[in-house]
Protein backbone atom coordinates (compact mmCIF):
# COMPACT_ATOMS: atom_id res chain seq x y z
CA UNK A 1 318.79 120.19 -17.48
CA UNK A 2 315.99 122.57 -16.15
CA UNK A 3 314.77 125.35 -19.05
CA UNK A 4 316.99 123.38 -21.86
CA UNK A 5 314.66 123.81 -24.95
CA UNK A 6 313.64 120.88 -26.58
CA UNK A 7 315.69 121.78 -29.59
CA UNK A 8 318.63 121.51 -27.58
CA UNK A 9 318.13 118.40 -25.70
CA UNK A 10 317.35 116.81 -28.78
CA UNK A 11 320.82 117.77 -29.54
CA UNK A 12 322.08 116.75 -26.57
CA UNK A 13 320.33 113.24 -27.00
CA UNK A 14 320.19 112.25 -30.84
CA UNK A 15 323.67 113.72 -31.71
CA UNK A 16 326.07 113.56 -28.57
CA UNK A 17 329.37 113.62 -29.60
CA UNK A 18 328.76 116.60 -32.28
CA UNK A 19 327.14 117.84 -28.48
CA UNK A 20 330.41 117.13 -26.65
CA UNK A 21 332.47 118.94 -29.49
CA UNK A 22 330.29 122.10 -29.24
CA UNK A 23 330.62 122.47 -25.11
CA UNK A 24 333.88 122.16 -25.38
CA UNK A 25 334.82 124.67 -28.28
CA UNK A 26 332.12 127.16 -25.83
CA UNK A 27 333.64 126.27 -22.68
CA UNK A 28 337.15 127.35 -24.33
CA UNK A 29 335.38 130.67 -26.12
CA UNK A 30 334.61 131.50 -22.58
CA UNK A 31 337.99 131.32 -21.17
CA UNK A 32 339.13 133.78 -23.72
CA UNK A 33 336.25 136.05 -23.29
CA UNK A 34 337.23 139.18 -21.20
CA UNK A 35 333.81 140.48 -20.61
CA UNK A 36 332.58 140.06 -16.91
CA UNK A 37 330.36 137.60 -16.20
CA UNK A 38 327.15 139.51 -16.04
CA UNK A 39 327.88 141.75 -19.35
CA UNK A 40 328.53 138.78 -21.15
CA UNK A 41 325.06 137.26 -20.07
CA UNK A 42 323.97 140.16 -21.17
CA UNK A 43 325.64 140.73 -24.72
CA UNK A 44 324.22 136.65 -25.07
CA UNK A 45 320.45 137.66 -24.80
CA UNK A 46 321.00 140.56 -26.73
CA UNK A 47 322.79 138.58 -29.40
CA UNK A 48 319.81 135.54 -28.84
CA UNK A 49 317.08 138.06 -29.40
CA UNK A 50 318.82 139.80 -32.43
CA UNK A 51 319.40 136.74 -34.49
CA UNK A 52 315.84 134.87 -33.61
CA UNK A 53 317.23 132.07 -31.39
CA UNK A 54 313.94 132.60 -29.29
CA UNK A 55 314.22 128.67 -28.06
CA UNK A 56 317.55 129.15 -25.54
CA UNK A 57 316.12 132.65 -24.38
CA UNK A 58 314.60 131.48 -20.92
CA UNK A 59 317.66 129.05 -20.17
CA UNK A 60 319.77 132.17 -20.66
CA UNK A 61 317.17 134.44 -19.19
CA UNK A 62 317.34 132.10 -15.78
CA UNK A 63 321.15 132.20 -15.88
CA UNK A 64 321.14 135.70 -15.93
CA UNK A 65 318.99 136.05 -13.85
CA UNK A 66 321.31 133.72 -11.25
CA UNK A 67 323.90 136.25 -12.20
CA UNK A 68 322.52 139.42 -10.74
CA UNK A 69 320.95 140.55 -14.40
CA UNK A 70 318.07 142.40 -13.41
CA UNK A 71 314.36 141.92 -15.23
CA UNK A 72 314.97 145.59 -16.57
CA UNK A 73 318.88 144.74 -17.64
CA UNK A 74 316.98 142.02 -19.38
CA UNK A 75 314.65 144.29 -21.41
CA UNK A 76 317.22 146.79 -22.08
CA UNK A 77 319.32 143.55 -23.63
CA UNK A 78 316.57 142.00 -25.76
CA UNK A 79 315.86 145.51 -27.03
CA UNK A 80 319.19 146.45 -27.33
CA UNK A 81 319.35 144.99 -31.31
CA UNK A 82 316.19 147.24 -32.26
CA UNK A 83 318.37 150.06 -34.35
CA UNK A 84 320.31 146.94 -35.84
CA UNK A 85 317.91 144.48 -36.28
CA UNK A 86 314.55 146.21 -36.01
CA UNK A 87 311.61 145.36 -34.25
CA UNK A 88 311.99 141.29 -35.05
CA UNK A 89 313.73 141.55 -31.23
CA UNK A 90 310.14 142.61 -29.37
CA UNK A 91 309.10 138.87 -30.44
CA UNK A 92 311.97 137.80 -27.60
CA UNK A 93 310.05 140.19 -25.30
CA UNK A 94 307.55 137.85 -23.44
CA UNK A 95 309.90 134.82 -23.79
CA UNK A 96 312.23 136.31 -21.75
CA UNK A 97 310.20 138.09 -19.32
CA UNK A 98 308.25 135.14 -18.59
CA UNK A 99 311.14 133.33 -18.29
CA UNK A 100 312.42 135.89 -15.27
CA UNK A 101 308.95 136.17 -13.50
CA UNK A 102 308.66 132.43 -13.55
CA UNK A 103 309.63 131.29 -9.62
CA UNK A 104 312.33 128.74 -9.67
CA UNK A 105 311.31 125.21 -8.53
């Protein structure tokens, strides 16, 4: 899997039924998710960048990205947590934007 972080395909590898257990329980969270597809891509990064999880940010940037999401819907999402959070979202900045600029192979 293309832009999987190594975090997560260490997951995938060392622990995969635990892995099987959590697609499943997110492939049913999406079914009851009534959010479009492309606002819910972008709630995700803003939700990644507010809590730190830095690591999945170009995976999700990229699937945006596949989605329509635009590189400046993708700012306005990572920067969406700043009155929340604070600035700890800027760090998700240049992850994510090099993560959209980057040409797909």
């Amino acid at each position: 899997m293309e832009f999987v972080s190594h975090s997560f395909q260490t997951f995938l590898n060392e622990a995969p039924e635990h892995a099987k257990v959590w697609g499943e329980t997110v492939g049913k969270l999406g079914q009851v998710n009534k959010l479009d597809q492309k606002t819910e891509k972008i709630a995700y990064l803003a939700v990644m960048a507010a809590v730190g999880l830095e690591s999945g940010i170009p995976f999700h940037v990229k699937d945006a990205k596949a989605s329509g999401v635009t590189r400046k819907e993708v700012i306005s999402a990572i920067l969406l947590g700043l009155p929340a959070v604070g600035n700890q979202v800027v760090k998700a900045l240049p992850i994510a934007l090099a993560a959209f600029d980057e040409k797909s192979s």
